[in-house]
C-alpha atoms as a PDB file:
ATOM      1  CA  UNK A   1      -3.095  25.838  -7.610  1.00  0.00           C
ATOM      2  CA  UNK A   2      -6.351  27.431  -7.983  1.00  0.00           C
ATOM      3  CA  UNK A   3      -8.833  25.999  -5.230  1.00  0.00           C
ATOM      4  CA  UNK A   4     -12.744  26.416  -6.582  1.00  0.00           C
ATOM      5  CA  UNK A   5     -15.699  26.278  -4.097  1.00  0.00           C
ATOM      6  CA  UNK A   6     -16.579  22.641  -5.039  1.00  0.00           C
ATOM      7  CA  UNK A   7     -12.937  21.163  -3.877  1.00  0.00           C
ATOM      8  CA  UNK A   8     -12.760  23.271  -0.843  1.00  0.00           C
ATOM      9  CA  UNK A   9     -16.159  21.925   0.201  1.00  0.00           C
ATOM     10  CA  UNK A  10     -15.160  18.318  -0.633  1.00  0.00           C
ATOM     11  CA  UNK A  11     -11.817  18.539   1.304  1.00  0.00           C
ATOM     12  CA  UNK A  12     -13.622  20.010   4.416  1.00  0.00           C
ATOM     13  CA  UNK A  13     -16.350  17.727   4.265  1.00  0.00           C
ATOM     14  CA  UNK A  14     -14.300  15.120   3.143  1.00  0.00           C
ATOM     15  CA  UNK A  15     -11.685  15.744   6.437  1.00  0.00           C
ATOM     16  CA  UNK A  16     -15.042  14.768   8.527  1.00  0.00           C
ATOM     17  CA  UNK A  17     -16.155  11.634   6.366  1.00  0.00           C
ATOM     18  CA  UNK A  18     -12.312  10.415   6.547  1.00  0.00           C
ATOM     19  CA  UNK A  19     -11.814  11.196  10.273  1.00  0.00           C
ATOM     20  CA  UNK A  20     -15.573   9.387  10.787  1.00  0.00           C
ATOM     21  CA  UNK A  21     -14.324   6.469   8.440  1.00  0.00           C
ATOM     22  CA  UNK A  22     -11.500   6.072  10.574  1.00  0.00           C
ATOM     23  CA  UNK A  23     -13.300   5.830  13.565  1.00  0.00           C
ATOM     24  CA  UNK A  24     -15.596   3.532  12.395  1.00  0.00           C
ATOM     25  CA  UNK A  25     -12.720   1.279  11.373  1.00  0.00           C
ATOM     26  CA  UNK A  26     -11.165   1.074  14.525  1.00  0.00           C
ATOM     27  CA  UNK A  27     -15.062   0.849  15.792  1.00  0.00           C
ATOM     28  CA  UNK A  28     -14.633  -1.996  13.763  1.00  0.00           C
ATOM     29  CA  UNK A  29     -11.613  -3.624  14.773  1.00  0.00           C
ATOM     30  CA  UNK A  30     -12.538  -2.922  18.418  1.00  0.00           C
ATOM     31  CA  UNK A  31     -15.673  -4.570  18.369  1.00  0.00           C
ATOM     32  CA  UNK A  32     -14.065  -7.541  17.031  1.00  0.00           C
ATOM     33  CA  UNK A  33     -11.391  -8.165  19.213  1.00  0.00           C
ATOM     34  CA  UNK A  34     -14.429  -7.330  22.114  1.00  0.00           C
ATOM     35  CA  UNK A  35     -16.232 -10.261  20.359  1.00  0.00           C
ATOM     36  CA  UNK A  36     -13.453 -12.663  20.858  1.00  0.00           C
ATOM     37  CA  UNK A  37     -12.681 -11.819  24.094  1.00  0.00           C
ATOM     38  CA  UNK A  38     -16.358 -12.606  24.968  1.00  0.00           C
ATOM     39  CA  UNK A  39     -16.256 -15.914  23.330  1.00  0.00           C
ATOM     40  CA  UNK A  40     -12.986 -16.853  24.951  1.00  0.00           C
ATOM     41  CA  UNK A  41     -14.477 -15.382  28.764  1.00  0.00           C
ATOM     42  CA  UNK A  42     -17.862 -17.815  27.715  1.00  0.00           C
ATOM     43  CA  UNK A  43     -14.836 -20.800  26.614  1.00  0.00           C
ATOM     44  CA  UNK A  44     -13.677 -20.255  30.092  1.00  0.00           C
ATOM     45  CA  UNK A  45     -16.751 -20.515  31.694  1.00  0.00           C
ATOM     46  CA  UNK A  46     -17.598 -23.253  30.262  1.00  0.00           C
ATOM     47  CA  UNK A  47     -14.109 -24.804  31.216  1.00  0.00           C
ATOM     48  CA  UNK A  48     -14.724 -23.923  33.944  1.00  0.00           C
ATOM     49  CA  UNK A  49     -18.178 -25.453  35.092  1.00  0.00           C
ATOM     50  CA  UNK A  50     -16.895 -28.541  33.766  1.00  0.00           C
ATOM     51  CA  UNK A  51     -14.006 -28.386  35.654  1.00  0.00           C
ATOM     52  CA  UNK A  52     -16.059 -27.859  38.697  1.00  0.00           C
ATOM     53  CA  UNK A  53     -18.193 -30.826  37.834  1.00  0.00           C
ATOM     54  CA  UNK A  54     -15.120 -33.087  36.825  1.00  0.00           C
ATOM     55  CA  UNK A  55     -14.019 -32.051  40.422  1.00  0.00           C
ATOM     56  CA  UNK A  56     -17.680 -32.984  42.347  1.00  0.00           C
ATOM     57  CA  UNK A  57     -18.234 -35.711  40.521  1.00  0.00           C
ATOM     58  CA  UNK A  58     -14.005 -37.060  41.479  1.00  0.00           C
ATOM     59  CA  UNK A  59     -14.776 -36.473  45.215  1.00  0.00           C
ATOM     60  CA  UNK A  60     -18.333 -38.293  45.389  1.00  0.00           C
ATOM     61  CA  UNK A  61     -16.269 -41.057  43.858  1.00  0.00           C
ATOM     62  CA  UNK A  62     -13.693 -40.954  46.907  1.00  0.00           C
ATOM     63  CA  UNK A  63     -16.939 -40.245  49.478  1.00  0.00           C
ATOM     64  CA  UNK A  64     -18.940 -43.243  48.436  1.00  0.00           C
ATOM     65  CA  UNK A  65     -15.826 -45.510  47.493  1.00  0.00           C
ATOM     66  CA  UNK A  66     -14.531 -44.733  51.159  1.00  0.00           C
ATOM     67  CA  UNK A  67     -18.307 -44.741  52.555  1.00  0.00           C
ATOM     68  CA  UNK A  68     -18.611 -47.873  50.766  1.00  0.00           C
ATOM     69  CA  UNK A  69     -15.559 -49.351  52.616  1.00  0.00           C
ATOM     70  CA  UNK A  70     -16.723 -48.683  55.929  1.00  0.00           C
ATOM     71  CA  UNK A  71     -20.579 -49.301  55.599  1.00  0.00           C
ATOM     72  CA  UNK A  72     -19.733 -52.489  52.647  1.00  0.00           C
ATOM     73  CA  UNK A  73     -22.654 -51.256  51.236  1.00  0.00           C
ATOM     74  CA  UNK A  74     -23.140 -52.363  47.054  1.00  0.00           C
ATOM     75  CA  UNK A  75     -25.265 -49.660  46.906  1.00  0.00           C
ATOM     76  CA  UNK A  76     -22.540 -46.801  47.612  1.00  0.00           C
ATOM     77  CA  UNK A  77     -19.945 -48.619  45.254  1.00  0.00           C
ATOM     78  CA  UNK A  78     -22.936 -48.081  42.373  1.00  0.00           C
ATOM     79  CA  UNK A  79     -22.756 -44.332  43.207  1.00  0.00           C
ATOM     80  CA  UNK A  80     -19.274 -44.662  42.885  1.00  0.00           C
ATOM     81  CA  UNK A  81     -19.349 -46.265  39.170  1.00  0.00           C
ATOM     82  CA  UNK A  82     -22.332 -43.439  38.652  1.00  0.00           C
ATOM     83  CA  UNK A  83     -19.919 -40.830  39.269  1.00  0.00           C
ATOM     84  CA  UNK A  84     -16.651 -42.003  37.617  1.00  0.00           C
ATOM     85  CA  UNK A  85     -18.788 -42.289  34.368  1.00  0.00           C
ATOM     86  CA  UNK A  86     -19.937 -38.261  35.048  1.00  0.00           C
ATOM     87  CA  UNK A  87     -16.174 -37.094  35.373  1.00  0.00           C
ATOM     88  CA  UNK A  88     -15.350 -39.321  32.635  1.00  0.00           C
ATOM     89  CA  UNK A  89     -18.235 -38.097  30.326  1.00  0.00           C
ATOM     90  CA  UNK A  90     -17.096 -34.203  31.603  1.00  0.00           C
ATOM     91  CA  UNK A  91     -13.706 -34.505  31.055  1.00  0.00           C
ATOM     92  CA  UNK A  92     -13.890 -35.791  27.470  1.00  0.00           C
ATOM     93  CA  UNK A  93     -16.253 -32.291  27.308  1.00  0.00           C
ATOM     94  CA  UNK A  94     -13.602 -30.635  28.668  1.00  0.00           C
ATOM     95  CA  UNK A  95     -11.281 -31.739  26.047  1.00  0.00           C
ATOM     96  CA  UNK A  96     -13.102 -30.607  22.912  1.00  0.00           C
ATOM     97  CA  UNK A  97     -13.746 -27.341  24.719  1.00  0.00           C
ATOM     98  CA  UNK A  98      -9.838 -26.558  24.962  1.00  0.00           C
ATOM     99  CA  UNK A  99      -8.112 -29.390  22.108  1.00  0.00           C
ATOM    100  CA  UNK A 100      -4.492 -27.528  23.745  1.00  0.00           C
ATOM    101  CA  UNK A 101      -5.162 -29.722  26.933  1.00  0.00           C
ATOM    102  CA  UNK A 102      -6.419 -32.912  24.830  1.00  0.00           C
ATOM    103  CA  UNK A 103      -3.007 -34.888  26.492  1.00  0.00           C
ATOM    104  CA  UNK A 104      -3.639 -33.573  30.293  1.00  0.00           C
ATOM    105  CA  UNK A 105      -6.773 -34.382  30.404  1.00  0.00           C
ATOM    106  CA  UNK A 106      -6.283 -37.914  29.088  1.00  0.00           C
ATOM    107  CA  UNK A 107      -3.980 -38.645  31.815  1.00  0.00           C
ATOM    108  CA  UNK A 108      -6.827 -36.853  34.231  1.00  0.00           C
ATOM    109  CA  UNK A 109      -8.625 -39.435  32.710  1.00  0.00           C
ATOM    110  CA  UNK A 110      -7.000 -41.904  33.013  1.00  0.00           C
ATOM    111  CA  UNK A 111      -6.047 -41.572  36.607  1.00  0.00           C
ATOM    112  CA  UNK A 112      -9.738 -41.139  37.609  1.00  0.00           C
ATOM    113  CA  UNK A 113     -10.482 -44.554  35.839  1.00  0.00           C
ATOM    114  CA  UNK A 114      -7.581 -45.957  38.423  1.00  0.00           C
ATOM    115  CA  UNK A 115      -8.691 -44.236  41.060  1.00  0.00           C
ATOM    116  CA  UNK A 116     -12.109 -46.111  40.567  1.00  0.00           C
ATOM    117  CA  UNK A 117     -10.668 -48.967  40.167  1.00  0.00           C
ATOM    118  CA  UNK A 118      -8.466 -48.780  43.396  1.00  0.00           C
ATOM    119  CA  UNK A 119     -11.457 -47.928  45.126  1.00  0.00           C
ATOM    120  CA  UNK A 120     -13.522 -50.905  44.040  1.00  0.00           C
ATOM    121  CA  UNK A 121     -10.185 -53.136  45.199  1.00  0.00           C
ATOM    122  CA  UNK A 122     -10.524 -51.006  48.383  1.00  0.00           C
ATOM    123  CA  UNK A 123     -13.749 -52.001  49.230  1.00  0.00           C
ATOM    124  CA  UNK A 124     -12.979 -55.429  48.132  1.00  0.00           C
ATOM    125  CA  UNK A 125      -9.985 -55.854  50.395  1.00  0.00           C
ATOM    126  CA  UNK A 126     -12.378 -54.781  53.411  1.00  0.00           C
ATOM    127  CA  UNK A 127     -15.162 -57.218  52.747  1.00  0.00           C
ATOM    128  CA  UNK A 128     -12.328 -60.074  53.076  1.00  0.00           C
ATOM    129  CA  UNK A 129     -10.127 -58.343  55.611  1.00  0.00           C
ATOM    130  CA  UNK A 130     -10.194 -54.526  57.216  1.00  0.00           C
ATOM    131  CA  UNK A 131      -6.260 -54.852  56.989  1.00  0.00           C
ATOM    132  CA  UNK A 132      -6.181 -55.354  53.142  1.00  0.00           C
ATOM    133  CA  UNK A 133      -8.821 -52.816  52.682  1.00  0.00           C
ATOM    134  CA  UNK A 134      -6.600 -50.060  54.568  1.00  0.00           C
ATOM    135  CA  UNK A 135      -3.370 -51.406  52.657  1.00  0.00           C
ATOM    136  CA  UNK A 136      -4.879 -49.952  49.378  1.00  0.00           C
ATOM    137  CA  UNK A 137      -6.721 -47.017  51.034  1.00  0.00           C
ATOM    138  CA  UNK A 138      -3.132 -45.099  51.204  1.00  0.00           C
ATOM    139  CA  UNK A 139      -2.832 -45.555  47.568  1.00  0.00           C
ATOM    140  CA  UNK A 140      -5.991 -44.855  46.623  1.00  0.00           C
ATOM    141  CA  UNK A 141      -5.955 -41.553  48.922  1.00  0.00           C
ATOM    142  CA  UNK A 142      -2.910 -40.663  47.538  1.00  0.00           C
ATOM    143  CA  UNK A 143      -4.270 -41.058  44.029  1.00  0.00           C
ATOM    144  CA  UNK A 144      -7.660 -39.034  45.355  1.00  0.00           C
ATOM    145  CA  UNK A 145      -5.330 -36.254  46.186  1.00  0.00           C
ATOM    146  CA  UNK A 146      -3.056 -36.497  43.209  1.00  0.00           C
ATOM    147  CA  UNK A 147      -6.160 -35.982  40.903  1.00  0.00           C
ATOM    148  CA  UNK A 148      -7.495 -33.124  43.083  1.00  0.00           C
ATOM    149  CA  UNK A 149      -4.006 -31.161  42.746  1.00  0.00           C
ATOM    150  CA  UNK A 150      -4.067 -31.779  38.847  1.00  0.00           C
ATOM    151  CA  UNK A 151      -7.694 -30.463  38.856  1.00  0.00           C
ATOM    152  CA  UNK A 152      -7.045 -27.477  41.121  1.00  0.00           C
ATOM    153  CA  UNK A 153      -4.019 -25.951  39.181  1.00  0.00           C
ATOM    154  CA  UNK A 154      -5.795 -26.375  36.121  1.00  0.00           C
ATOM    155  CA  UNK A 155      -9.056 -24.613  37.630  1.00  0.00           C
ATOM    156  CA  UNK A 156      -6.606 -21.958  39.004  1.00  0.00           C
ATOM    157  CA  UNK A 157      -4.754 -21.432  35.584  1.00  0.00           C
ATOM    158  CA  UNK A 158      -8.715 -21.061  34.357  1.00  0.00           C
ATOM    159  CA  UNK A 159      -9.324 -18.348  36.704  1.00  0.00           C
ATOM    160  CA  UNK A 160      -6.496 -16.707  36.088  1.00  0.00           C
ATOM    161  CA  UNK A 161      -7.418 -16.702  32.730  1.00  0.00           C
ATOM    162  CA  UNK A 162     -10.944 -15.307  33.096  1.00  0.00           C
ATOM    163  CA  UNK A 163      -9.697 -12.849  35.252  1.00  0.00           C
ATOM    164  CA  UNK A 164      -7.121 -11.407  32.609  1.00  0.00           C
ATOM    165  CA  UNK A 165      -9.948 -11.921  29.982  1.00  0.00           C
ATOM    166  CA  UNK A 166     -12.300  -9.836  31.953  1.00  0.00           C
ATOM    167  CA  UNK A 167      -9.687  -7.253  32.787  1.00  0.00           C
ATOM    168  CA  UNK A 168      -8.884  -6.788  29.087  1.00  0.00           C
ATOM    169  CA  UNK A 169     -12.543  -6.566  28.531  1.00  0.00           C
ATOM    170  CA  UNK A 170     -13.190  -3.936  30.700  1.00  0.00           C
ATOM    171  CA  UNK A 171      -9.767  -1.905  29.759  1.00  0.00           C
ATOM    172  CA  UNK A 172     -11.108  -2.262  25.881  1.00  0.00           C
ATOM    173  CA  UNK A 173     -14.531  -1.102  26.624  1.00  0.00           C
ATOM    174  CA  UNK A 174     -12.617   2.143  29.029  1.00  0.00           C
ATOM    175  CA  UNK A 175     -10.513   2.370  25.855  1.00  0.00           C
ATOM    176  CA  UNK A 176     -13.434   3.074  23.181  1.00  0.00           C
ATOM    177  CA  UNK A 177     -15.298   5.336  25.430  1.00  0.00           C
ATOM    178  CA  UNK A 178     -12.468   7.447  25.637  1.00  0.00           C
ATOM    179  CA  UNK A 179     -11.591   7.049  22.135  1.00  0.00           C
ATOM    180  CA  UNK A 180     -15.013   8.184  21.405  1.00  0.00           C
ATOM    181  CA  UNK A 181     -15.269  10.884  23.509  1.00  0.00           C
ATOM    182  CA  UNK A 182     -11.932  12.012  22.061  1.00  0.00           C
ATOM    183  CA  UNK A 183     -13.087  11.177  18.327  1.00  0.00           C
ATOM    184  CA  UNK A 184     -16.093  13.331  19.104  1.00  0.00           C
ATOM    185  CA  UNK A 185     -14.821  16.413  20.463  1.00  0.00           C
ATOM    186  CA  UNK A 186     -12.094  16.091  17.442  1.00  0.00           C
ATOM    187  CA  UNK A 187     -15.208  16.198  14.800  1.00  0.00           C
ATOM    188  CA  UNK A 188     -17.517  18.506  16.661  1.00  0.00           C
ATOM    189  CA  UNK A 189     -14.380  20.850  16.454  1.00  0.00           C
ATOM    190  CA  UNK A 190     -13.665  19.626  12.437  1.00  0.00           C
ATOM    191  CA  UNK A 191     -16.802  20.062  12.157  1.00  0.00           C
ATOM    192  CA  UNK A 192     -17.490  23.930  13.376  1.00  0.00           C
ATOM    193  CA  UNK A 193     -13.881  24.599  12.311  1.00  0.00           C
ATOM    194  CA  UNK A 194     -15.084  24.009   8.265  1.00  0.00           C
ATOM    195  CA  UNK A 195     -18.574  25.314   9.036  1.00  0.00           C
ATOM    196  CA  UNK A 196     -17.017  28.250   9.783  1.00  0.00           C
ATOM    197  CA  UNK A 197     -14.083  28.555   7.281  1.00  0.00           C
ATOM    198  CA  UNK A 198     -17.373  27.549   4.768  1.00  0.00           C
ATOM    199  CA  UNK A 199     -18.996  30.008   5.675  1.00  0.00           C
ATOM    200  CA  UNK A 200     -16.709  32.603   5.793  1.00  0.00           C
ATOM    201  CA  UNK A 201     -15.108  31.961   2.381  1.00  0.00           C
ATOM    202  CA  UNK A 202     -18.405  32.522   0.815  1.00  0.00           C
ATOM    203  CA  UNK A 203     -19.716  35.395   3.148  1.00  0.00           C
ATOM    204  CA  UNK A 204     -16.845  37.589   2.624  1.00  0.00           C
ATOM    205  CA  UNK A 205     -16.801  37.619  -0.982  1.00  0.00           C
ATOM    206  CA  UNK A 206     -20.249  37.961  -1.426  1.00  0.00           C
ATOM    207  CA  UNK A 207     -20.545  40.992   0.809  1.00  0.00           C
ATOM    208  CA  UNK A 208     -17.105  42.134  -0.887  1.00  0.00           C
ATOM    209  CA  UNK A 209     -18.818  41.973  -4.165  1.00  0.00           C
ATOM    210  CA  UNK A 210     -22.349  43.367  -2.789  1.00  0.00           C
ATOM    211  CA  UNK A 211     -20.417  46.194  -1.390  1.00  0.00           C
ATOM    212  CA  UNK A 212     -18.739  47.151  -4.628  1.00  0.00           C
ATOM    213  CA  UNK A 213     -21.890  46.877  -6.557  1.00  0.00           C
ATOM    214  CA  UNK A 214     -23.777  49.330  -4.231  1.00  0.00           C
ATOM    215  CA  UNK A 215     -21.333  51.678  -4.352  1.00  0.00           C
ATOM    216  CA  UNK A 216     -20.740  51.537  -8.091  1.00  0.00           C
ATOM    217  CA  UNK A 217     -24.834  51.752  -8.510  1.00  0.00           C
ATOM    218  CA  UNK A 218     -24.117  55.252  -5.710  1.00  0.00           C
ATOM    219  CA  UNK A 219     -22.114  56.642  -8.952  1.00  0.00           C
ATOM    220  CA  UNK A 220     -18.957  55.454  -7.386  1.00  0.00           C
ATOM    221  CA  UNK A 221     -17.149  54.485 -10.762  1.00  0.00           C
ATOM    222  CA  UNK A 222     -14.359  53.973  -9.027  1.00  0.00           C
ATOM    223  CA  UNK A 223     -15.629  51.448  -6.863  1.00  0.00           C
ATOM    224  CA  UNK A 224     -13.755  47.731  -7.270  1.00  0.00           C
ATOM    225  CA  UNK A 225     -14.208  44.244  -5.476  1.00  0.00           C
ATOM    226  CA  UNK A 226     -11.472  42.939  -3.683  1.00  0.00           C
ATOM    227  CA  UNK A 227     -11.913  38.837  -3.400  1.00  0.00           C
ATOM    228  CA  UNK A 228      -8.490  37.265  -2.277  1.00  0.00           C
ATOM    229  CA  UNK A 229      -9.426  33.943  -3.055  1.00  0.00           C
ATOM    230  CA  UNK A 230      -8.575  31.726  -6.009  1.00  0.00           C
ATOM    231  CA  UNK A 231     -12.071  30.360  -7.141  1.00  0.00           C
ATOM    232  CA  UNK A 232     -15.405  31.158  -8.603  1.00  0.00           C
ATOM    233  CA  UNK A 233     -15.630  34.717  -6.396  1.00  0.00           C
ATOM    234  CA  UNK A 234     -12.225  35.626  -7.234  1.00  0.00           C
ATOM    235  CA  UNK A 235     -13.897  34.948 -11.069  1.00  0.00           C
ATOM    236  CA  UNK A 236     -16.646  37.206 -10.315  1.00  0.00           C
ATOM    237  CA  UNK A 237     -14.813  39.711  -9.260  1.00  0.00           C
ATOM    238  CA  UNK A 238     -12.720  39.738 -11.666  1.00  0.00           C
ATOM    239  CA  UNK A 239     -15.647  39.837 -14.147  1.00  0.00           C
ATOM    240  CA  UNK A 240     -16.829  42.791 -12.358  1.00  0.00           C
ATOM    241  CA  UNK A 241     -14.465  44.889 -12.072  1.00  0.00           C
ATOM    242  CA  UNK A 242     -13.343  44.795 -15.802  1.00  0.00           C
ATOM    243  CA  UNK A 243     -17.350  45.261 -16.323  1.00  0.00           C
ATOM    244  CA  UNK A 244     -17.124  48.743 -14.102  1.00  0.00           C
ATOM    245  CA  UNK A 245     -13.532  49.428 -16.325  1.00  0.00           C
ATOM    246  CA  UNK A 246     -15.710  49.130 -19.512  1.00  0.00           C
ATOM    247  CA  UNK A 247     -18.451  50.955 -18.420  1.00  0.00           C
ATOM    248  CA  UNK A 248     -16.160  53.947 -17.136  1.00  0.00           C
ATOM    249  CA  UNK A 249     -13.908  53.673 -20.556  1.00  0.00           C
ATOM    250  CA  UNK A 250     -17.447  53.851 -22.370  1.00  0.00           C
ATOM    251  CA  UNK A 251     -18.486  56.749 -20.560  1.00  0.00           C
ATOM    252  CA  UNK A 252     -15.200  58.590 -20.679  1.00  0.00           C
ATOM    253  CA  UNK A 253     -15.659  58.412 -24.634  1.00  0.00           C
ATOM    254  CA  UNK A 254     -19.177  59.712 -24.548  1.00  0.00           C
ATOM    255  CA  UNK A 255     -18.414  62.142 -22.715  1.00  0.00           C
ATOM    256  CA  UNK A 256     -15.323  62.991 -24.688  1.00  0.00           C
ATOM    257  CA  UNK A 257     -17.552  62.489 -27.877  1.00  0.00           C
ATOM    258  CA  UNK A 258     -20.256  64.436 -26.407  1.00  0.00           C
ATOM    259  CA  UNK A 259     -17.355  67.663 -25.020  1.00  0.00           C
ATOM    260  CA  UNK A 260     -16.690  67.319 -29.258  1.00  0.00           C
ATOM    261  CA  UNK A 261     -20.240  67.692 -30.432  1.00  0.00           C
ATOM    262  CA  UNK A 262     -21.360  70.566 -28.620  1.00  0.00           C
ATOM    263  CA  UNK A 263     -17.657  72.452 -29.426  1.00  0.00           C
ATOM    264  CA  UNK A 264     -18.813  71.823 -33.090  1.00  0.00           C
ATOM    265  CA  UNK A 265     -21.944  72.855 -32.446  1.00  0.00           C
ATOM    266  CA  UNK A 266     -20.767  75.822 -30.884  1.00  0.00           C
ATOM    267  CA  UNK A 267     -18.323  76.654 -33.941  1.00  0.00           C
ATOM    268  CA  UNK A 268     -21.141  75.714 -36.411  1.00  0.00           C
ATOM    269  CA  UNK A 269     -23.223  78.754 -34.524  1.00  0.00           C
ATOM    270  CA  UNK A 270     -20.438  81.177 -34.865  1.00  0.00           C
ATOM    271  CA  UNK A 271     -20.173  80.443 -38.068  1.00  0.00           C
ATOM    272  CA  UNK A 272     -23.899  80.632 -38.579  1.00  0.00           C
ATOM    273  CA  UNK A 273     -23.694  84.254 -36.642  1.00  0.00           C
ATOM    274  CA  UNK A 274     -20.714  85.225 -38.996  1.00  0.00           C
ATOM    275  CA  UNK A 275     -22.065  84.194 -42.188  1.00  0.00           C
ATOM    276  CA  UNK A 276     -25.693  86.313 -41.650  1.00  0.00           C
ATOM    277  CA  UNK A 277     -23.474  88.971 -40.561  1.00  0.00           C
ATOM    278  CA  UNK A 278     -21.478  88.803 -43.960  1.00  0.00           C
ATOM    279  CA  UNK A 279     -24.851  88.702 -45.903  1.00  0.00           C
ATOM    280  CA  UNK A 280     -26.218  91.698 -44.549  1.00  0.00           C
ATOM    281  CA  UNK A 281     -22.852  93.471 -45.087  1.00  0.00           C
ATOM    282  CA  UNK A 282     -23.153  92.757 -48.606  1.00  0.00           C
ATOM    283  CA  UNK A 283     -26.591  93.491 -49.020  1.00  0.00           C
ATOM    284  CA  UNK A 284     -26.331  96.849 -47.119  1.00  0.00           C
ATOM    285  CA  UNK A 285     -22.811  97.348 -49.490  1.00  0.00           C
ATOM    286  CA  UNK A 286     -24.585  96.564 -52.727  1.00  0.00           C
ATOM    287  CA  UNK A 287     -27.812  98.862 -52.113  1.00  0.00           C
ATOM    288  CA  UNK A 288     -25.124 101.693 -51.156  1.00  0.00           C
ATOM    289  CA  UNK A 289     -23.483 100.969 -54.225  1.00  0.00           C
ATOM    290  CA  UNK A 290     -26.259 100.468 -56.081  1.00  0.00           C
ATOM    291  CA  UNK A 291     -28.243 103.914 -55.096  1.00  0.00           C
ATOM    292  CA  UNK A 292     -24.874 106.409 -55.520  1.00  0.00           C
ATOM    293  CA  UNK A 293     -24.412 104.613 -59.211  1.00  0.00           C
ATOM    294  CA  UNK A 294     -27.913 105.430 -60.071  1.00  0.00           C
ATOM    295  CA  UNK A 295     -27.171 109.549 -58.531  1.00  0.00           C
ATOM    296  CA  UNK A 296     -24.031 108.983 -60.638  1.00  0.00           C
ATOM    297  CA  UNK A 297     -25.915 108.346 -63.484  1.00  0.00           C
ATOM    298  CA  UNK A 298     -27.961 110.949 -63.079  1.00  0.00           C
ATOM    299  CA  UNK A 299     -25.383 113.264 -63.292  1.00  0.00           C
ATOM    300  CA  UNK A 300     -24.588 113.728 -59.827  1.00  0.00           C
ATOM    301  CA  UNK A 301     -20.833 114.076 -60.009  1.00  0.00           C
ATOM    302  CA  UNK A 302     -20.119 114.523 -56.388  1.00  0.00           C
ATOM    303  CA  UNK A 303     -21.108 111.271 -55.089  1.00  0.00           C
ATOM    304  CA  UNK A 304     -18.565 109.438 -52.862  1.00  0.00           C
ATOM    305  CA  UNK A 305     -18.542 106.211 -51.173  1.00  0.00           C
ATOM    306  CA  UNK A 306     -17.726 105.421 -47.477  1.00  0.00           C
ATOM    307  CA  UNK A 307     -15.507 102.571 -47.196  1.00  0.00           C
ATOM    308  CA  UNK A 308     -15.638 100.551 -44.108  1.00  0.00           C
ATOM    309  CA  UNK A 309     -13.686  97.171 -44.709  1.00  0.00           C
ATOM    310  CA  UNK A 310     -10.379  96.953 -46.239  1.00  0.00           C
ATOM    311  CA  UNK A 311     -12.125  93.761 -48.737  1.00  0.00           C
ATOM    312  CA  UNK A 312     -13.126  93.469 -51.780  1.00  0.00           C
ATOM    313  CA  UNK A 313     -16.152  95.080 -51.256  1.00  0.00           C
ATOM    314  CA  UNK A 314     -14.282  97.931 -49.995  1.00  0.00           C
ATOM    315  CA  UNK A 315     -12.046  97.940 -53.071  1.00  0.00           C
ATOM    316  CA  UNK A 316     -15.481  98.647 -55.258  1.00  0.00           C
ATOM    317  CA  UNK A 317     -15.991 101.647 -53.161  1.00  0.00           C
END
């Protein structure tokens, strides 16, 4: 498969933008489930105040019912009804902050409106006679203490809670800092990793080719790049060298053209040489032949010709 520049930079790239994307998703996720555990750790608090009012507001009820008793003051009993309305009002808060305990707290509810109750029987039994009054003290004590113990183990079960929501809080937020720390080194690493293979893939082929150019401009027509890579470079190089392989065929059939030109040119001289040679031979023959004619026509009878050449010039003499 042949890898060009542009997909090797988009898969390098891309590595970082996916390993980033990632992150951010679980970025994502993390800082949701952080978000809930924050609302549920502000439910609990919540629960929890109230429960801690519920809880005041259930003992002034057994301080001023039992104050109340002693002193048979109206005035205490008032607190009394003051503070059984405040647990009642908390309690039905209670309930729409956590629906799941809707039933418990009903009967919570329901006990602290008979614990009131008691308690205003209580104080009625001691106006007419101390020994009626302390006949439903035990009950209403042990009612007092009933409602604390459902109270306390629910307040316990709510720190409990908070304390596991906090812990989980804390062990998420450890979590994504070392996640990030991690995710961080990872993509500074990526990230120099495919600056540097990047780099190198274009460096190296560039010099490669910048290499065989000078040396081919030198008069090194042997000269060739070398690009091992399957994209645009490997291209170029390819273009040049079968640029450098025309050139040199080109110039191998000048020259060979040129070797041919000057060999005629040569034979065209000799042949030049030979030619003005062969004139003057038969120009010097034919004014030898022409002068002993004209003796032998004069009647000199003992003229006789040299002949040189075995031609047909010769064959005349």
């Amino acid at each position: 498969m042949k890898w060009n520049i542009s997909k090797k930079l988009i898969v390098s790239f891309g590595s970082i933008v996916l390993l980033l994307a990632l992150f951010g998703f679980y970025t994502l996720i993390n800082q949701t489930e952080f978000a809930n555990d924050v609302t549920t750790f502000d439910k609990l608090n919540d629960e929890t105040l109230t429960s801690g009012e519920v809880r005041l507001h259930v003992l002034n009820i057994w301080q001023y019912v039992t104050d109340a008793s002693l002193t048979l003051e109206e005035n205490a009993i008032k607190e009394a009804d003051a503070n059984m309305k405040k647990a009642i009002e908390h309690l039905n808060e209670w309930s729409k902050l956590n629906p799941e305990k809707e039933e418990h707290l009903k009967e919570i509810k329901s006990k602290v409106e008979k614990f009131y109750t008691i308690g205003k029987e209580m104080f009625e039994g001691y106006k007419l006679d101390p020994a009626i009054g302390k006949e439903k003290m035990t009950g209403f004590d042990n009612l007092g203490n009933e409602i604390s113990s459902d109270i306390n183990k629910l307040v316990e079960e709510l720190a409990n809670n908070s304390t596991t929501s906090m812990e989980e809080m804390v062990n998420m937020t450890s979590e994504t800092k070392s996640v990030t720390l991690i995710v961080m080194i990872l993509c500074s690493v990526v990230a120099f990793g495919v600056t540097f293979i990047s780099i190198r893939n274009i460096t190296t082929p560039l010099r490669n080719l910048t290499d065989a150019a000078d040396k081919f401009g030198q008069g090194d027509t042997n000269a060739k790049a070398v690009v091992k890579t399957k994209d645009e470079f490997a291209d170029l190089a390819n273009s040049f060298n079968k640029m450098v392989s025309d050139i040199n065929i080109t110039m191998d059939e000048v020259k060979r053209k040129s070797e041919e030109a000057e060999k005629a040119a040569n034979e065209a001289e000799k042949a030049k040489f030979a030619a003005e040679a062969q004139q003057k031979y038969l120009a010097e023959s034919v004014d030898i032949l022409l002068t002993n004619m004209d003796k032998f026509a004069n009647g000199d009878l003992t003229v006789s010709l040299k002949v040189d050449n075995d031609d047909e010039i010769g064959k005349l003499f």
